[in-house]
N, C-alpha and C. Protein backbone atom coordinates (compact mmCIF):
# COMPACT_ATOMS: atom_id res chain seq x y z
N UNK A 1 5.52 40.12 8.54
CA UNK A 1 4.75 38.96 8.13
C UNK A 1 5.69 37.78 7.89
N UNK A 2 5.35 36.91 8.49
CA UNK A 2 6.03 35.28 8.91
C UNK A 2 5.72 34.84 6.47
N UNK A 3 7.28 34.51 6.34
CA UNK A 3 7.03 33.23 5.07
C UNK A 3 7.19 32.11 5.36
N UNK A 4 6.15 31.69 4.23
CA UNK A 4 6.20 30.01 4.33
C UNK A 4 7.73 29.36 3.94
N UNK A 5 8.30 28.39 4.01
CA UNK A 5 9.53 27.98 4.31
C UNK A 5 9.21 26.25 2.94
N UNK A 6 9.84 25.93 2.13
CA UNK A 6 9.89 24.87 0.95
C UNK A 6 10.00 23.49 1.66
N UNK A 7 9.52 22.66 1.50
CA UNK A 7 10.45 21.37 2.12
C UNK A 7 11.06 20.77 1.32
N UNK A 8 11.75 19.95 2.21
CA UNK A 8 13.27 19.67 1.49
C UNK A 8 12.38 17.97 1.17
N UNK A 9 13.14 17.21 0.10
CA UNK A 9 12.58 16.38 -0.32
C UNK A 9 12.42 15.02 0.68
N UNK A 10 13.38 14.86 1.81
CA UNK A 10 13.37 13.87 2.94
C UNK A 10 12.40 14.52 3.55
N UNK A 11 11.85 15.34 4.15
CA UNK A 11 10.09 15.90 4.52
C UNK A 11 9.20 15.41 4.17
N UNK A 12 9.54 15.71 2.52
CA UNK A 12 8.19 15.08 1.71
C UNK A 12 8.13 13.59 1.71
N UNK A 13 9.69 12.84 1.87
CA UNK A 13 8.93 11.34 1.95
C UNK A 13 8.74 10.79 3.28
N UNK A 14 9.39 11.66 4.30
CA UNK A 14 8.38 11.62 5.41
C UNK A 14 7.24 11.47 5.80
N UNK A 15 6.99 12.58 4.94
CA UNK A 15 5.08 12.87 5.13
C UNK A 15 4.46 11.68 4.44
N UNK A 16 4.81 11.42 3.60
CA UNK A 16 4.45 10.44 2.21
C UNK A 16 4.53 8.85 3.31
N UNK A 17 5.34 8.45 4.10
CA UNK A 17 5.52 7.10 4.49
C UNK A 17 4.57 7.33 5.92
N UNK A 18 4.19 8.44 6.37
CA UNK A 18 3.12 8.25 7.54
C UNK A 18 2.20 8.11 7.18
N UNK A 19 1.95 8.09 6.15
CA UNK A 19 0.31 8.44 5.82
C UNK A 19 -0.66 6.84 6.39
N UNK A 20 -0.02 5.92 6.05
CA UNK A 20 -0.68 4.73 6.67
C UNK A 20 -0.55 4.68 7.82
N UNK A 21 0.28 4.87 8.72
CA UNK A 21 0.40 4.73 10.03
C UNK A 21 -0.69 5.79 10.72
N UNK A 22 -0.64 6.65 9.95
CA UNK A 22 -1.74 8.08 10.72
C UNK A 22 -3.21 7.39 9.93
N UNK A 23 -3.35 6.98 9.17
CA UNK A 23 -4.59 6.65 8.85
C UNK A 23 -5.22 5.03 9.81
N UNK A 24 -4.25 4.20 9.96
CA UNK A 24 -4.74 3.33 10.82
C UNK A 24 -4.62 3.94 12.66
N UNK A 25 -3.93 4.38 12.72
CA UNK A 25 -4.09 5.14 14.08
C UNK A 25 -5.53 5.68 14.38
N UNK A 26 -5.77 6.84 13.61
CA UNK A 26 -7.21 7.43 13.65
C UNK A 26 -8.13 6.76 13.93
N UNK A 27 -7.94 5.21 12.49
CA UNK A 27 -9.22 4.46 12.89
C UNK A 27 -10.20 4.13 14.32
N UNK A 28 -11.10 3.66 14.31
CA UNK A 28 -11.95 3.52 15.41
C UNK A 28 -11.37 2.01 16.05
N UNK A 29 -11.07 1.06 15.25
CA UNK A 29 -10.53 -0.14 15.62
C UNK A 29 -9.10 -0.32 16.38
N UNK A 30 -8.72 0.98 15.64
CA UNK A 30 -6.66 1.17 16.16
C UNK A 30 -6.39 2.18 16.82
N UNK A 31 -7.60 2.95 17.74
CA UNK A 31 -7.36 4.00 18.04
C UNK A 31 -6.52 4.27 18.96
N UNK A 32 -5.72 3.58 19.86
CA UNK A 32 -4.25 4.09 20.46
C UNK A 32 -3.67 2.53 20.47
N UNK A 33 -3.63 2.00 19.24
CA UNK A 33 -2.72 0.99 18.78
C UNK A 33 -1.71 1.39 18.09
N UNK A 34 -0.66 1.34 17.83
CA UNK A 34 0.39 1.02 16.62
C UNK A 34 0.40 -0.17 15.65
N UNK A 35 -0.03 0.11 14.71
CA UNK A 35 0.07 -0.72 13.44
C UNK A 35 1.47 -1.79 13.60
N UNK A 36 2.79 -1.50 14.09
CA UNK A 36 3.89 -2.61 14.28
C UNK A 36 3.69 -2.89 15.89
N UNK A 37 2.76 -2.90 16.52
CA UNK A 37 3.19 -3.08 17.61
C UNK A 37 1.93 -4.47 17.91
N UNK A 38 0.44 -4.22 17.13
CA UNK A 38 -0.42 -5.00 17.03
C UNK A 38 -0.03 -5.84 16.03
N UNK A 39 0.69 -5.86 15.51
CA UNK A 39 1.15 -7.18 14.29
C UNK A 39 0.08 -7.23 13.35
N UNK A 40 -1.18 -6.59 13.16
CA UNK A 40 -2.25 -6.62 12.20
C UNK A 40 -1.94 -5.77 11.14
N UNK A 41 -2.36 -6.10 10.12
CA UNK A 41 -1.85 -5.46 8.87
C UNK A 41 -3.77 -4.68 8.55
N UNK A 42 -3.07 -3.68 8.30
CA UNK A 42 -3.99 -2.76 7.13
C UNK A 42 -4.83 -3.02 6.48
N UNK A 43 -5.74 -2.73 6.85
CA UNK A 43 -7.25 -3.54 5.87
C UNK A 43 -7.20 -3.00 4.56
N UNK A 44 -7.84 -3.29 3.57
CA UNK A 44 -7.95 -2.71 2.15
C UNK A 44 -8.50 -1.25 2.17
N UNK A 45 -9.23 -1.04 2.59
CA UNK A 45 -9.96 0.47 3.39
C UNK A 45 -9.10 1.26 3.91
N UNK A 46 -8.29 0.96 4.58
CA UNK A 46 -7.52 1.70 5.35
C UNK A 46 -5.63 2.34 4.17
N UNK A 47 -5.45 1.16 3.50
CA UNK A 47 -4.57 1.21 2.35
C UNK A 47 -5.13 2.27 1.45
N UNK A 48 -6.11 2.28 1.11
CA UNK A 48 -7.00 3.36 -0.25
C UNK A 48 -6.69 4.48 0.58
N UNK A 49 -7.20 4.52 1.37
CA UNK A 49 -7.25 6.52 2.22
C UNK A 49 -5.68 6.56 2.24
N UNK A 50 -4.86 5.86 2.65
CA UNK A 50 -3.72 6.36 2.60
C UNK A 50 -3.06 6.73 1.27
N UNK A 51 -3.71 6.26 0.50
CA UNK A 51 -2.68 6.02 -0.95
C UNK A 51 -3.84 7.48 -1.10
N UNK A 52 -4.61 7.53 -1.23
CA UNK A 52 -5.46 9.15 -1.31
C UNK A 52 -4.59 10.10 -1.25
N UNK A 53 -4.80 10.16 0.07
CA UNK A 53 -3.82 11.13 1.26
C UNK A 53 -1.99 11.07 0.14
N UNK A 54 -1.54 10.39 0.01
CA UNK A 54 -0.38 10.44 -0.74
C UNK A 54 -0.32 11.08 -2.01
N UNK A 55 -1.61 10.37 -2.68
CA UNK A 55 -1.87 11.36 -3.78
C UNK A 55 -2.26 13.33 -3.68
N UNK A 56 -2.71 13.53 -2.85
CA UNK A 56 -3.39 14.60 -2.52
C UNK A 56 -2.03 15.77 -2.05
N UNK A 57 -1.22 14.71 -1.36
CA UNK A 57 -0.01 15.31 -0.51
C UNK A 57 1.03 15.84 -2.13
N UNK A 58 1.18 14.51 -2.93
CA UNK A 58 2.14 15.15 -4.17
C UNK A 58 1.00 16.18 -5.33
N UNK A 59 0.18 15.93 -5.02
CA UNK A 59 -0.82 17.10 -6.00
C UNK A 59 -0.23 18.64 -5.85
N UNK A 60 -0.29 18.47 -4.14
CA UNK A 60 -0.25 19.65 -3.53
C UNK A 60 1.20 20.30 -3.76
């Protein structure tokens, strides 16, 4: 049986600094845009789910 493996703390702020980029990606508006590549910034909507998602990620 395979163990789960810890992450190291540069992982976790990995995970922690995509979270906006993967949440505007998904969107329906940005859906194979890049957030630095369209020069448009992050709607207020799109900031909350990420900061969620961040919260949810250090809960965990």
């Amino acid at each position: 049986m395979a163990k789960g493996q810890a992450i190291c703390p540069e992982e976790f702020e990995r995970m922690l600094s995509a979270t906006l980029p993967v949440v505007t990606e998904v969107g329906s508006r940005r859906k194979k845009a890049k957030l630095a590549e369209d020069g448009k910034q992050p709607t207020v909507r799109e900031r909350l789910i990420a900061e969620s998602w961040k919260q949810l990620l250090r809960g965990l």
